[in-house]
PDB file of N, CA and C in Angstrom:
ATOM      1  N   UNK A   1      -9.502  40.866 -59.088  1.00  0.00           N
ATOM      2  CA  UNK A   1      -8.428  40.742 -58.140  1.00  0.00           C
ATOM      3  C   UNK A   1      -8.962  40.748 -56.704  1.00  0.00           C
ATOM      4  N   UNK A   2      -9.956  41.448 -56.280  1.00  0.00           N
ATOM      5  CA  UNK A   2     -10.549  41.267 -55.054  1.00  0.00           C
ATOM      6  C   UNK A   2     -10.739  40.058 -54.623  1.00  0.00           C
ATOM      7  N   UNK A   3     -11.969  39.715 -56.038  1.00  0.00           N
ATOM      8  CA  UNK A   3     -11.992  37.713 -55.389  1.00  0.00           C
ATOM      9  C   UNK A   3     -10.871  37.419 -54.971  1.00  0.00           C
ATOM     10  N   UNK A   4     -10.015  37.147 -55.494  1.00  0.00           N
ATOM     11  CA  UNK A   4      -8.420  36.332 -55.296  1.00  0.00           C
ATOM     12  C   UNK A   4      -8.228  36.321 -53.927  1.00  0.00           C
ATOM     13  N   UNK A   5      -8.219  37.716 -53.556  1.00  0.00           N
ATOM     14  CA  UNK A   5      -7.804  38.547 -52.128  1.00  0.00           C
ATOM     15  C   UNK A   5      -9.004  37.904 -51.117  1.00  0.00           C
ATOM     16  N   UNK A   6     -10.055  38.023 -51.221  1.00  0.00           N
ATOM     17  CA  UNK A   6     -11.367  37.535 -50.546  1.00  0.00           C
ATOM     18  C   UNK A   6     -11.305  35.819 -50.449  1.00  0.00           C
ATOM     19  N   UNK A   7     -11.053  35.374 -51.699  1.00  0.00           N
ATOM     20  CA  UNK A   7     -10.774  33.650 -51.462  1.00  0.00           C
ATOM     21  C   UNK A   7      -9.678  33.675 -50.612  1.00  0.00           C
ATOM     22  N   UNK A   8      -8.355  34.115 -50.612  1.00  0.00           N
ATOM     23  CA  UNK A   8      -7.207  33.875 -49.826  1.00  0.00           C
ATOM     24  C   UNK A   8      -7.756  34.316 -48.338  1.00  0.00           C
ATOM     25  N   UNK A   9      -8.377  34.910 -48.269  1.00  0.00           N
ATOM     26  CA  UNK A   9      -9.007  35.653 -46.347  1.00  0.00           C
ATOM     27  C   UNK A   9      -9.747  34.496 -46.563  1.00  0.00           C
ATOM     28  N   UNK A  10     -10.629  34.138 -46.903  1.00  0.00           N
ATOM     29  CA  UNK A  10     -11.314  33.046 -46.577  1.00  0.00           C
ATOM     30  C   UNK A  10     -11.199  31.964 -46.337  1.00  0.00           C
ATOM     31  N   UNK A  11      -9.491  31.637 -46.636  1.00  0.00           N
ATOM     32  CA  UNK A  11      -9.004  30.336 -46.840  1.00  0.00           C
ATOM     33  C   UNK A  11      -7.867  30.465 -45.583  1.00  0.00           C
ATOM     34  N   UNK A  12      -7.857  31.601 -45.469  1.00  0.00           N
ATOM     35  CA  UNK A  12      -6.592  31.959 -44.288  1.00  0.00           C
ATOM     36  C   UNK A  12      -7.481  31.823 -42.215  1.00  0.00           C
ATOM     37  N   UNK A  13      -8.844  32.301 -42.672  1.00  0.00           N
ATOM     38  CA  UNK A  13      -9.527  32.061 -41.474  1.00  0.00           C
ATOM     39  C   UNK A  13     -10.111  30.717 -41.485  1.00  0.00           C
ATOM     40  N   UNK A  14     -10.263  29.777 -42.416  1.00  0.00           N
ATOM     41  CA  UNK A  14     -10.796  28.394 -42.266  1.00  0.00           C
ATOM     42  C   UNK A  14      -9.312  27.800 -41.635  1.00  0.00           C
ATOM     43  N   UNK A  15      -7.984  28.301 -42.570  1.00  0.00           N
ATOM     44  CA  UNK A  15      -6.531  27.635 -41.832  1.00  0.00           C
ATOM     45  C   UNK A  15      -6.397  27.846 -40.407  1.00  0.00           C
ATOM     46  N   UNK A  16      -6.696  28.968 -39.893  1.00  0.00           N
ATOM     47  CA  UNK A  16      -6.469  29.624 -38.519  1.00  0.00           C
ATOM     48  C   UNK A  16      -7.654  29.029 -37.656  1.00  0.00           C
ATOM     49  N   UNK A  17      -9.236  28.874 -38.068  1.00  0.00           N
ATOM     50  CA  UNK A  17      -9.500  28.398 -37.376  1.00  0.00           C
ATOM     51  C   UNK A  17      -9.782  27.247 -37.381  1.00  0.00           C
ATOM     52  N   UNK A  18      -9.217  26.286 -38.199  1.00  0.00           N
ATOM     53  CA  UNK A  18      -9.128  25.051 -38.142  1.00  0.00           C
ATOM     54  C   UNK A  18      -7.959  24.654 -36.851  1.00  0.00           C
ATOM     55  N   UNK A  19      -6.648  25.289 -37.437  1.00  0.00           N
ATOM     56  CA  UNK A  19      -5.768  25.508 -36.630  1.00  0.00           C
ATOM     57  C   UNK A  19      -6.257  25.769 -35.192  1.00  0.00           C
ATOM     58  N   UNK A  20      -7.005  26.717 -34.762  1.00  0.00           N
ATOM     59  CA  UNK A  20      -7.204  26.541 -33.603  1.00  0.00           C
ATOM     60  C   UNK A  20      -8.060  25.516 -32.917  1.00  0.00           C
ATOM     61  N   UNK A  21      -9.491  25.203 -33.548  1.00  0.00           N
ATOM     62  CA  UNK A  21      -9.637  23.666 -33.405  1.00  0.00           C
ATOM     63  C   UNK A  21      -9.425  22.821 -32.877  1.00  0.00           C
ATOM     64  N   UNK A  22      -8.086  22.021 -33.561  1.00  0.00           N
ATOM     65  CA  UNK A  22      -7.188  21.307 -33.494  1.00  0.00           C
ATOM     66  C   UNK A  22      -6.635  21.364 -32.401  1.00  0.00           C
ATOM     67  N   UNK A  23      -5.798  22.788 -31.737  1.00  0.00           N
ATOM     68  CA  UNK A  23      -5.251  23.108 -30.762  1.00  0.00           C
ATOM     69  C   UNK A  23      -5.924  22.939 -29.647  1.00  0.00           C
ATOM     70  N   UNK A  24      -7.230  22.924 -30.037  1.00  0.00           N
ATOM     71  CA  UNK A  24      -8.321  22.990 -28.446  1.00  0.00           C
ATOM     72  C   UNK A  24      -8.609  21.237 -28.267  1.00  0.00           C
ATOM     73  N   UNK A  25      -8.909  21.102 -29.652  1.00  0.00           N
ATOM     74  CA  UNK A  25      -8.924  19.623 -29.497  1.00  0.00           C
ATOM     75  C   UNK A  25      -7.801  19.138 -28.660  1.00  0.00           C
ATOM     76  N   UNK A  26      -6.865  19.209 -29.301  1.00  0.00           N
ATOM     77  CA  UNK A  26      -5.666  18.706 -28.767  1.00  0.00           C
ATOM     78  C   UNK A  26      -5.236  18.497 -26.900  1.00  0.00           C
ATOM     79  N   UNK A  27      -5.660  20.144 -26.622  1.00  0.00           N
ATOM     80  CA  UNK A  27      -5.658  20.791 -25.282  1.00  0.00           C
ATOM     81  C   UNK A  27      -6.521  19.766 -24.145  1.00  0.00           C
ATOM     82  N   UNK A  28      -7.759  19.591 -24.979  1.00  0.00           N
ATOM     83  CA  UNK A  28      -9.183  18.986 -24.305  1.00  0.00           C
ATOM     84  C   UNK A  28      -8.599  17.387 -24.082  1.00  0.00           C
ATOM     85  N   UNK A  29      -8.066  16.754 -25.017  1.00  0.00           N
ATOM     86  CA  UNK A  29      -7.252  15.534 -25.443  1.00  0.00           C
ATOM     87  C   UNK A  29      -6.363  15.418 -24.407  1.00  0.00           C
ATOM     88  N   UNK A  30      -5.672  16.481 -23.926  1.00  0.00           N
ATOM     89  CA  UNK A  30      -4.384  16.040 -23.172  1.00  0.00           C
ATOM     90  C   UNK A  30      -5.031  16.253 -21.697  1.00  0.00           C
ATOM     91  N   UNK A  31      -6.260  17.120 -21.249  1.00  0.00           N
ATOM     92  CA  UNK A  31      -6.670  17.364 -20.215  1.00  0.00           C
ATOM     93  C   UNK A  31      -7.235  16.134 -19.507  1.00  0.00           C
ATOM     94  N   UNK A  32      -8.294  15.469 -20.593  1.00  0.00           N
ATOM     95  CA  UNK A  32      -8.892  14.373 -20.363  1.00  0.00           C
ATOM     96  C   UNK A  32      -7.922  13.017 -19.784  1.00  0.00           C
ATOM     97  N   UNK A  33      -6.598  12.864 -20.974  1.00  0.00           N
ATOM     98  CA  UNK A  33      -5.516  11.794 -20.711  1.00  0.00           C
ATOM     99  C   UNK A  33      -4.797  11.880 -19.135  1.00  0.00           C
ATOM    100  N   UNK A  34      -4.809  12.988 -18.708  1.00  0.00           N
ATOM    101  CA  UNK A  34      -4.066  13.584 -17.313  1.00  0.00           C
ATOM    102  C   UNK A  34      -5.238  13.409 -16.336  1.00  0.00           C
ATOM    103  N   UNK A  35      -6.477  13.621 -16.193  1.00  0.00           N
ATOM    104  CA  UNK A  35      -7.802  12.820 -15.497  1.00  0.00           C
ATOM    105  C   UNK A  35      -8.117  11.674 -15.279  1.00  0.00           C
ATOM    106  N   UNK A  36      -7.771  11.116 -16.902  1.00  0.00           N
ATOM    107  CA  UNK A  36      -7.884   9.525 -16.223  1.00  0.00           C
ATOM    108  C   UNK A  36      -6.584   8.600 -15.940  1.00  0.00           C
ATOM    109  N   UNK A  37      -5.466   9.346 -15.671  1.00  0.00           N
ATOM    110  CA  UNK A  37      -4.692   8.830 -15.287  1.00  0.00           C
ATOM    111  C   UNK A  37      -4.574   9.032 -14.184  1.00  0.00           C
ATOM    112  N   UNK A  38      -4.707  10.490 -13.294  1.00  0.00           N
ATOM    113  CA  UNK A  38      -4.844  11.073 -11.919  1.00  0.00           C
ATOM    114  C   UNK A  38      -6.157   9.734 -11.260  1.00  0.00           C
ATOM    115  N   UNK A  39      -7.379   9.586 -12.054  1.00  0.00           N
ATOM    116  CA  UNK A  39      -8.187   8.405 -11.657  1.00  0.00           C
ATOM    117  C   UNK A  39      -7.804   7.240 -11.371  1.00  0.00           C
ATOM    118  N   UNK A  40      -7.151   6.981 -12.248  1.00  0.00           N
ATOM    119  CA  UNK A  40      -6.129   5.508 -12.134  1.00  0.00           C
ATOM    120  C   UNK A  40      -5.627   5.140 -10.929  1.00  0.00           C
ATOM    121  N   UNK A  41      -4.452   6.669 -10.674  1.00  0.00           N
ATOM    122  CA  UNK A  41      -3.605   6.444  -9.743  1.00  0.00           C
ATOM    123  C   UNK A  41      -4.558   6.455  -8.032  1.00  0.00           C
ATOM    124  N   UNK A  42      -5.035   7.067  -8.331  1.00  0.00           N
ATOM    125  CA  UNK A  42      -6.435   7.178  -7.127  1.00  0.00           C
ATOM    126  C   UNK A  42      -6.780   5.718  -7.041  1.00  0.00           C
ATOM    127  N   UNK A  43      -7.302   4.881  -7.983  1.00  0.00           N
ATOM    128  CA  UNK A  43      -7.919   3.993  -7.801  1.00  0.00           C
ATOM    129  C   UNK A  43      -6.999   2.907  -7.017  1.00  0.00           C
ATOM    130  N   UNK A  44      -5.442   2.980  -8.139  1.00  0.00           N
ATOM    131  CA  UNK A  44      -4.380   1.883  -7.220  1.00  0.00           C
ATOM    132  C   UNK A  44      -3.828   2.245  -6.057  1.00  0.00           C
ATOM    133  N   UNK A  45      -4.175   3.529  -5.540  1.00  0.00           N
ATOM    134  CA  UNK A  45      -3.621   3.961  -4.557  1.00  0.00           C
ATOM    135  C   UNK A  45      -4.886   3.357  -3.136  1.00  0.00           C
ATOM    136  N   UNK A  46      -6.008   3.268  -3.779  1.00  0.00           N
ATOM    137  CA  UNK A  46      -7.423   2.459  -2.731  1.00  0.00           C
ATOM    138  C   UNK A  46      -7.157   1.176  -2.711  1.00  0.00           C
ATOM    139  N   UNK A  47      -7.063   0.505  -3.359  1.00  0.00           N
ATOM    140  CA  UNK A  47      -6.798  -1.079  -3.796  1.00  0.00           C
ATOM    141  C   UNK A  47      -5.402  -1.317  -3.436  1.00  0.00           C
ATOM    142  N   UNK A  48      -4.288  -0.767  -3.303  1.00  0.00           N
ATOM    143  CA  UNK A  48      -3.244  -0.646  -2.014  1.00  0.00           C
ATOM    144  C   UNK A  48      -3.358  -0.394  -0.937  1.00  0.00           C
ATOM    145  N   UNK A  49      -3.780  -0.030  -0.588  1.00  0.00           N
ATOM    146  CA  UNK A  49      -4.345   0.460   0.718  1.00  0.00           C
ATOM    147  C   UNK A  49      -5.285  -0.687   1.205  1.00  0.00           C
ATOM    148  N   UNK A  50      -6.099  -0.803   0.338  1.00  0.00           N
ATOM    149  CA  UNK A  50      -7.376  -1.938   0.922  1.00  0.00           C
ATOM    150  C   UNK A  50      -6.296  -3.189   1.055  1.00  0.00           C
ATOM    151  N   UNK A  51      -4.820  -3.658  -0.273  1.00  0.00           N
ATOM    152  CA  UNK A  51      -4.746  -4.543   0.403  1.00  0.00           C
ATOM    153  C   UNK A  51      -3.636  -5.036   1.116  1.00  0.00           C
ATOM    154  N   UNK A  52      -3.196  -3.985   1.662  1.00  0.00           N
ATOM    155  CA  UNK A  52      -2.285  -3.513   2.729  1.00  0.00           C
ATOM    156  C   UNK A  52      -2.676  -4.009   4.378  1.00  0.00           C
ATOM    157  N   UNK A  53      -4.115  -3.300   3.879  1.00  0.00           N
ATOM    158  CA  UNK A  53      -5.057  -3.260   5.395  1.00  0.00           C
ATOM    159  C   UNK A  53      -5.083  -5.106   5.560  1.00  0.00           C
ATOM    160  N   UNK A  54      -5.867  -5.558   4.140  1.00  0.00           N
ATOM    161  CA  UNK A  54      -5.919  -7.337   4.125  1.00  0.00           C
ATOM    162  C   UNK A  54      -4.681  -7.672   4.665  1.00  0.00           C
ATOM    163  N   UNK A  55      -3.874  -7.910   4.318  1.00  0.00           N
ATOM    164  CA  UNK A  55      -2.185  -8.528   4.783  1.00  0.00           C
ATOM    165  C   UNK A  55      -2.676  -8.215   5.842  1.00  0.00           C
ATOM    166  N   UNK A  56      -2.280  -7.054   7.020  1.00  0.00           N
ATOM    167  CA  UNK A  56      -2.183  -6.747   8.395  1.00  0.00           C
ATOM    168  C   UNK A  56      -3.480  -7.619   8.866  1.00  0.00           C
ATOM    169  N   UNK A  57      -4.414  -8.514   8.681  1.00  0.00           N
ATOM    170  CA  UNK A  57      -5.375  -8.947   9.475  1.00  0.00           C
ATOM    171  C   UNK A  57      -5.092  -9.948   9.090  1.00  0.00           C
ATOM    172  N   UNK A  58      -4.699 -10.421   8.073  1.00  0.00           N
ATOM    173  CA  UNK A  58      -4.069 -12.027   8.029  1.00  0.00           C
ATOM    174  C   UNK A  58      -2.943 -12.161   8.510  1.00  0.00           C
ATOM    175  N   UNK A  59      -1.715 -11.259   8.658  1.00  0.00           N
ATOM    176  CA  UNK A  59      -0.306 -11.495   9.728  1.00  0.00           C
ATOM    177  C   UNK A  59      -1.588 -11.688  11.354  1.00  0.00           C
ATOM    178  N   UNK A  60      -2.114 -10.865  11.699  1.00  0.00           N
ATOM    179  CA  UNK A  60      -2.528 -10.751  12.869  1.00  0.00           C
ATOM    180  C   UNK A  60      -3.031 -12.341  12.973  1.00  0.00           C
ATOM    181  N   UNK A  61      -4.014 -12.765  12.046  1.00  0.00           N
ATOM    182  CA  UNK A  61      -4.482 -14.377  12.175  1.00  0.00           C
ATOM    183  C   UNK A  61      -3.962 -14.875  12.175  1.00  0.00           C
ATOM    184  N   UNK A  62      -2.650 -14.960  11.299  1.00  0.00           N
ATOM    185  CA  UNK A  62      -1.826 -16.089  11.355  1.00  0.00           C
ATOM    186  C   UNK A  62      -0.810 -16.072  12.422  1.00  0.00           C
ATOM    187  N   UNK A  63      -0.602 -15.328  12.978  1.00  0.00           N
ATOM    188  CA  UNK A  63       0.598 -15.217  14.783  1.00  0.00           C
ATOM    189  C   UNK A  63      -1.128 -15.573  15.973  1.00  0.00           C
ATOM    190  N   UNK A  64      -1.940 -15.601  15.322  1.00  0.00           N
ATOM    191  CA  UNK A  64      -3.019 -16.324  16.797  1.00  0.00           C
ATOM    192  C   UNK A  64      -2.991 -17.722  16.644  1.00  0.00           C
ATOM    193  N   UNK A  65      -3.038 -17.725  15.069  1.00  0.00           N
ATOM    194  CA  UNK A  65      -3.427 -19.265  14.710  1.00  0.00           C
ATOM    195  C   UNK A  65      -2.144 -20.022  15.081  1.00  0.00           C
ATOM    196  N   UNK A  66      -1.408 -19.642  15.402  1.00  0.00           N
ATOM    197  CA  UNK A  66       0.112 -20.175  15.465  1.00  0.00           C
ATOM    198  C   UNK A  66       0.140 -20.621  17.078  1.00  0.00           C
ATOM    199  N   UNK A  67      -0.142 -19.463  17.553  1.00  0.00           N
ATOM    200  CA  UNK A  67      -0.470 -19.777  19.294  1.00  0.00           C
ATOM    201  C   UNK A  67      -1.330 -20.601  19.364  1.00  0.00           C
ATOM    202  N   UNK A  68      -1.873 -20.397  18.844  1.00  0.00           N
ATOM    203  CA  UNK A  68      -3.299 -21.720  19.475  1.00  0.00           C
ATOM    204  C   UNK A  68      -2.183 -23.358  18.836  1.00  0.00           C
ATOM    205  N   UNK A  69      -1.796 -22.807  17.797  1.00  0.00           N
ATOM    206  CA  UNK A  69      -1.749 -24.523  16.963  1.00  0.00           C
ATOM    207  C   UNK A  69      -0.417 -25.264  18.421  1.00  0.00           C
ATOM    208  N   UNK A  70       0.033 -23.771  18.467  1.00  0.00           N
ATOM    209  CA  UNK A  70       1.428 -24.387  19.764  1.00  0.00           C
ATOM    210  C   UNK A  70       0.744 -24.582  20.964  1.00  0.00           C
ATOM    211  N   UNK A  71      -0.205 -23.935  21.490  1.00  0.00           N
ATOM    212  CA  UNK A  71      -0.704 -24.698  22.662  1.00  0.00           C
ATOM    213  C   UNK A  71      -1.276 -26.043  22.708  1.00  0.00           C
ATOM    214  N   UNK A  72      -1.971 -26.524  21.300  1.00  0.00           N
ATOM    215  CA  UNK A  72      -2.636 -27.293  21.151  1.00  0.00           C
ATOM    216  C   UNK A  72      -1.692 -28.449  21.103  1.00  0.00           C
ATOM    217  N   UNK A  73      -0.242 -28.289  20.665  1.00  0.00           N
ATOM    218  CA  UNK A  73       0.684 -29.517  20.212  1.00  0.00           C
ATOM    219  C   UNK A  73       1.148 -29.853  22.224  1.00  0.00           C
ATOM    220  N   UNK A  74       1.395 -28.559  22.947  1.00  0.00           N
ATOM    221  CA  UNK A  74       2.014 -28.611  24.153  1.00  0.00           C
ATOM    222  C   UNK A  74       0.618 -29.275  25.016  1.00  0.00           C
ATOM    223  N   UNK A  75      -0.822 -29.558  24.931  1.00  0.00           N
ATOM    224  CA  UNK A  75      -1.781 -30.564  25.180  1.00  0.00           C
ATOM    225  C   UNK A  75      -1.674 -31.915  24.887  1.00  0.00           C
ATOM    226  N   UNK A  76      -1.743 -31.801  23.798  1.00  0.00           N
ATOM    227  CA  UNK A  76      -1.100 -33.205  22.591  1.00  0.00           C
ATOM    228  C   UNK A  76      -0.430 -33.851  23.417  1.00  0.00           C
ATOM    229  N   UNK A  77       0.738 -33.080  23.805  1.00  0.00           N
ATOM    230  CA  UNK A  77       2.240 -34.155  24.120  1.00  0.00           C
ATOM    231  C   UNK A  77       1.960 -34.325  25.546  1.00  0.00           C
ATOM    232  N   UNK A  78       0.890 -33.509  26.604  1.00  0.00           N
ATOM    233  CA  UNK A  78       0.502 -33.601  27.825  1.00  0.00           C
ATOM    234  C   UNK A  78       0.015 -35.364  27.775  1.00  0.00           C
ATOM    235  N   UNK A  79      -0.976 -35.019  27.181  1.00  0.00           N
ATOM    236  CA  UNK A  79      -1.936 -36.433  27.280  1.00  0.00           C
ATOM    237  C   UNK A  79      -1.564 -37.393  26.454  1.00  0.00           C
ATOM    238  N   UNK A  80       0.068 -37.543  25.387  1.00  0.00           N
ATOM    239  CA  UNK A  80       0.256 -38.796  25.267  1.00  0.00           C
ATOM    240  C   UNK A  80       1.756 -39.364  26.683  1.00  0.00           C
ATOM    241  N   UNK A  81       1.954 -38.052  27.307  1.00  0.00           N
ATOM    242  CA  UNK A  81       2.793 -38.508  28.360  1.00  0.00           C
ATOM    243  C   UNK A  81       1.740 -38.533  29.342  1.00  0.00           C
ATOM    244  N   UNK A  82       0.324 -38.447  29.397  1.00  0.00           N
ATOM    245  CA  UNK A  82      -0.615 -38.697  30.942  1.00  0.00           C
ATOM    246  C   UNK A  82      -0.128 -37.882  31.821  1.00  0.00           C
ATOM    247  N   UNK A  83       0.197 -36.854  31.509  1.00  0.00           N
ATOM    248  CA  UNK A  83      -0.083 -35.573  32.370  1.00  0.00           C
ATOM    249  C   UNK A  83      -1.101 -34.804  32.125  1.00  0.00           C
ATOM    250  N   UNK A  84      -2.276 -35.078  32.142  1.00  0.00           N
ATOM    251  CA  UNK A  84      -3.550 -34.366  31.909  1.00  0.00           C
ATOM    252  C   UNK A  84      -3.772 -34.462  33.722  1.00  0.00           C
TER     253      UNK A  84
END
């Protein structure tokens, strides 16, 4: 009857610490999933930003390029009326 008792403890700490295991696994599993998602968001939050910054230097080029293209048409129409 001891065996019996000794197999069942033996079978009750492989359950428990399998069980816990699992739980750590699990723990380590969900720590890791919440890291590389915090990474993620880091990363789209740089690559927004970077191309946030892009847009604002192409609005800026494109309102110069615009001035120039309008001065260039108000030349244009100088020298086909010979007011140069």
């Amino acid at each position: 009857m001891l065996q019996v008792w000794t197999v069942i403890g033996r079978l009750v700490h492989r359950f428990n610490l399998t069980y816990v295991l699992q739980a750590l696994g699990q723990r380590i599993l969900h720590s890791s999933e919440a890291d590389n998602r915090r990474r993620k968001k880091e990363q789209l939050e740089a690559l927004i930003a970077e191309k946030q910054a892009e847009l604002e230097r192409l609005r800026a080029e494109h309102e110069s390029l615009e001035s120039i293209e309008g001065e260039q048409i108000k030349t244009i129409e100088r020298m086909m009326n010979n007011e140069v």
